[in-house]
C-alpha atoms as a PDB file:
ATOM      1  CA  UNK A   1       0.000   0.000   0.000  1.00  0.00           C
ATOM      2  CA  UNK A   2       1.297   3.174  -0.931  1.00  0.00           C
ATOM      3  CA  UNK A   3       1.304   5.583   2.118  1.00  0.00           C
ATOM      4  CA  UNK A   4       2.203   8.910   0.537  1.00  0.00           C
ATOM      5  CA  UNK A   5       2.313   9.929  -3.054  1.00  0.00           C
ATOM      6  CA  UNK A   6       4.775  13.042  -2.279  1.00  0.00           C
ATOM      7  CA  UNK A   7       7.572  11.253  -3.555  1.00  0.00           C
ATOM      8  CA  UNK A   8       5.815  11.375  -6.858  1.00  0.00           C
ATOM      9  CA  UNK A   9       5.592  15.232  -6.958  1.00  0.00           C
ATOM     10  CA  UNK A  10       7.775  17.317  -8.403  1.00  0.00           C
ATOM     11  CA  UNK A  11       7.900  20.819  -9.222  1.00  0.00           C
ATOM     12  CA  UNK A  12       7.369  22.048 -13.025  1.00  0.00           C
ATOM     13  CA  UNK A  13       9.512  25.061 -13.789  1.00  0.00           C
ATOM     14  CA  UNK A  14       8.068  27.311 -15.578  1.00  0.00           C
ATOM     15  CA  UNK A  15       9.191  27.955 -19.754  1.00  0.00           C
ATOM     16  CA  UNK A  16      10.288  31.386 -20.651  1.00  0.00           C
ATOM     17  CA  UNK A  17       8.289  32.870 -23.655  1.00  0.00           C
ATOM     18  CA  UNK A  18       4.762  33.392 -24.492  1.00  0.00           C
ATOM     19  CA  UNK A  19       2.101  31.555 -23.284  1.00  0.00           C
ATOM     20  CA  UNK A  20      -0.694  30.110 -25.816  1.00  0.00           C
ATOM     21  CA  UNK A  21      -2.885  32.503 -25.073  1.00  0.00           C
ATOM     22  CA  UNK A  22      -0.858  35.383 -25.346  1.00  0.00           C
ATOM     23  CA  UNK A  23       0.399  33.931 -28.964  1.00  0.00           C
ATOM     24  CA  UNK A  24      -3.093  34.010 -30.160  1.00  0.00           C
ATOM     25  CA  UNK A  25      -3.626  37.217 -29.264  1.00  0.00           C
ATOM     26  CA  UNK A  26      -0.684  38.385 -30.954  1.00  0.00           C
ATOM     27  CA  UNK A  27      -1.520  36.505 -33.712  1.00  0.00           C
ATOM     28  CA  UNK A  28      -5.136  37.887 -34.183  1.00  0.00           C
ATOM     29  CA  UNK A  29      -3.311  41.484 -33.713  1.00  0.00           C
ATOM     30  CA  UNK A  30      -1.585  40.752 -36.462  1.00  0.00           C
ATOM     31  CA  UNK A  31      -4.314  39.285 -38.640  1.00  0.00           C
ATOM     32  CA  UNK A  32      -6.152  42.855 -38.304  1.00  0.00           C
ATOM     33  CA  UNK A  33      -3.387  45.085 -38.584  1.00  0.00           C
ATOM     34  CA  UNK A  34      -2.845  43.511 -41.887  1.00  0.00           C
ATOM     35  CA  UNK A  35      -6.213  43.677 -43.255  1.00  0.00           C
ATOM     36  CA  UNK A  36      -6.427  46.943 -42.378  1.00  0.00           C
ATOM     37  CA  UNK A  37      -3.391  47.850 -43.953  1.00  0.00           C
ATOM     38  CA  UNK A  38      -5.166  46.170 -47.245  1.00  0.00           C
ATOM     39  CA  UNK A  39      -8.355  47.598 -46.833  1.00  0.00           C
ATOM     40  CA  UNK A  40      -7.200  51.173 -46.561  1.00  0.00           C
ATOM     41  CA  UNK A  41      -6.200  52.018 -49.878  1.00  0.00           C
ATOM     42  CA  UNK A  42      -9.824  51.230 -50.966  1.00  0.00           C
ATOM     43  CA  UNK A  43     -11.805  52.732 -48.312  1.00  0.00           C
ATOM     44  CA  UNK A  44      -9.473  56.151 -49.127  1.00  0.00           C
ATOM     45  CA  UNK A  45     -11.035  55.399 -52.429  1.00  0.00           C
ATOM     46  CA  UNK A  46     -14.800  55.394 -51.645  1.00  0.00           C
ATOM     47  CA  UNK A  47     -14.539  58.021 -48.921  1.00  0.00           C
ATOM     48  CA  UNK A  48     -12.948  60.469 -51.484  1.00  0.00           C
ATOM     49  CA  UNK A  49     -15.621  59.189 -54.374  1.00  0.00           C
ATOM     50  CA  UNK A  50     -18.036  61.669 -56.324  1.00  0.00           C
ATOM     51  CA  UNK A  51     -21.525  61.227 -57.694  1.00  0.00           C
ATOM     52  CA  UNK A  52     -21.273  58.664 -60.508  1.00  0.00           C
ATOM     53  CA  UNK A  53     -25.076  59.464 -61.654  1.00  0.00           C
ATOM     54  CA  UNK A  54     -26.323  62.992 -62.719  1.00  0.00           C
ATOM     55  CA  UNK A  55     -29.394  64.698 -60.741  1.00  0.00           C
ATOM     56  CA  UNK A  56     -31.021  65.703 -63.623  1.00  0.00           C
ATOM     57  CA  UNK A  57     -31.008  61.940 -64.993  1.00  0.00           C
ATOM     58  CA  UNK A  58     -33.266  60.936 -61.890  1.00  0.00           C
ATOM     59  CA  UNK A  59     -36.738  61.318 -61.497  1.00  0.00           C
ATOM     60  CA  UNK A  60     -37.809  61.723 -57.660  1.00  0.00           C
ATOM     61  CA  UNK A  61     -40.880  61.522 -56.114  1.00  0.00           C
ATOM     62  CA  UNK A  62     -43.097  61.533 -52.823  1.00  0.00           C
ATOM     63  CA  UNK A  63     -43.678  58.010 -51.501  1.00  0.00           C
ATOM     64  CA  UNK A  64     -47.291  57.672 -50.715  1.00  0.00           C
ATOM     65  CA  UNK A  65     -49.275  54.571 -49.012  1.00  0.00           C
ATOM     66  CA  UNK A  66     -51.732  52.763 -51.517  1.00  0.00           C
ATOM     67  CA  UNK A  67     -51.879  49.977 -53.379  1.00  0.00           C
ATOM     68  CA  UNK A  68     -49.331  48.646 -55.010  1.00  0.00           C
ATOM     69  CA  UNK A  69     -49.021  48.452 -59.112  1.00  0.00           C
ATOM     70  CA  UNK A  70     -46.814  46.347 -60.504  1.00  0.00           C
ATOM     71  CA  UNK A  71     -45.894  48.498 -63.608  1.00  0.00           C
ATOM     72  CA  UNK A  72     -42.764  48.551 -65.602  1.00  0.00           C
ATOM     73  CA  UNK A  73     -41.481  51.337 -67.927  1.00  0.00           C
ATOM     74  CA  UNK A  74     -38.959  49.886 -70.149  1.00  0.00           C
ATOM     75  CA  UNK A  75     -38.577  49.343 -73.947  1.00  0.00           C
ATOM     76  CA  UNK A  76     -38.681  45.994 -74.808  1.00  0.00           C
ATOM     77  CA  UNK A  77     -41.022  43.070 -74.623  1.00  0.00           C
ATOM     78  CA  UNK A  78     -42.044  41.610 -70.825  1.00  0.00           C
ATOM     79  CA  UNK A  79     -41.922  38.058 -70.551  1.00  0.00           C
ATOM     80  CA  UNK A  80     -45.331  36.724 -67.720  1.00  0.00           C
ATOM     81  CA  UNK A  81     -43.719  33.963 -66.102  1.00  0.00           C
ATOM     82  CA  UNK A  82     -42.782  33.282 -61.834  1.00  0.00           C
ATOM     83  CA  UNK A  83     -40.245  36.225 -62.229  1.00  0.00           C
ATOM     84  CA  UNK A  84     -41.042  38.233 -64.956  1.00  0.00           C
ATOM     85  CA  UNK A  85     -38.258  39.622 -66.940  1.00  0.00           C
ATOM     86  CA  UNK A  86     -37.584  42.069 -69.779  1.00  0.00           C
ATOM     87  CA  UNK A  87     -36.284  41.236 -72.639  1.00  0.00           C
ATOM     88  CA  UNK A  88     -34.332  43.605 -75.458  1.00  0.00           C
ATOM     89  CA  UNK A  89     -35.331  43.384 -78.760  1.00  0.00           C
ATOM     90  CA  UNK A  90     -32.285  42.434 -81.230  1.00  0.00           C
ATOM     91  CA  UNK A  91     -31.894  45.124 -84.013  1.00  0.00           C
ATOM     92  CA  UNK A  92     -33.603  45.030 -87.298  1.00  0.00           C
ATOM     93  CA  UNK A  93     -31.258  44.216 -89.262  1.00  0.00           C
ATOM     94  CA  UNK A  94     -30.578  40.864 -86.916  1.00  0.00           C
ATOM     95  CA  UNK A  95     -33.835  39.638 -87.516  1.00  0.00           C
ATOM     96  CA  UNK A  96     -34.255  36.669 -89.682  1.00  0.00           C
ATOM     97  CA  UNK A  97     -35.901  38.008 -93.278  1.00  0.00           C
ATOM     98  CA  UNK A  98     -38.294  35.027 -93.552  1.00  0.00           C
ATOM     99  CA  UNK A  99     -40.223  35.179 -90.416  1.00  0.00           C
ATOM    100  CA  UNK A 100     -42.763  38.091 -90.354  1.00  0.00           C
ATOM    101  CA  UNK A 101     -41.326  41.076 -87.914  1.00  0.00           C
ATOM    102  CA  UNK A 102     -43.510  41.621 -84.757  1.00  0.00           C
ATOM    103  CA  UNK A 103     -45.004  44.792 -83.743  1.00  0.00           C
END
């Protein structure tokens, strides 16, 4: 029977350096210092960035509540399906001679 288990202790010195924790931290530090440093150049870009879209090509208006109308103001031809979408018309001269042109 074993009466003690001292003789089985001993002490652990402790390792110079870092700890794990404290090399993760560093490590994330690191991380966003870098993307940062990448990031900058392009939000210098956007914060210094003019209007790419004239005023005078917009046409505002007042929101209102109401019903809502599902109308579309394009040129082209609107396709009913699930998801409607608008399709462009190819140019006359693409058209096939054969077939009869559509309005």
């Amino acid at each position: 029977m074993i009466e003690s288990s001292s003789p089985m202790d001993r002490a652990v010195e402790r390792t110079s350096g870092l700890s794990r924790s404290a090399k993760i931290a560093l490590a994330a530090g690191a991380a966003v210092l870098l993307l940062a440093a990448l990031l900058a150049p392009a939000a210098r870009r956007w914060s210094k960035a003019d209007r790419t879209v004239a005023l005078a090509s917009l046409r505002l208006g007042t929101v209102e509540r109401g019903d809502l109308v599902r109308d579309a103001s394009a040129q082209g031809r609107i396709v009913a399906a699930l998801h409607p979408t608008l399709s462009r018309r190819p140019p006359e001269s693409s058209r096939s001679r054969s077939a009869p042109a559509r309005p």
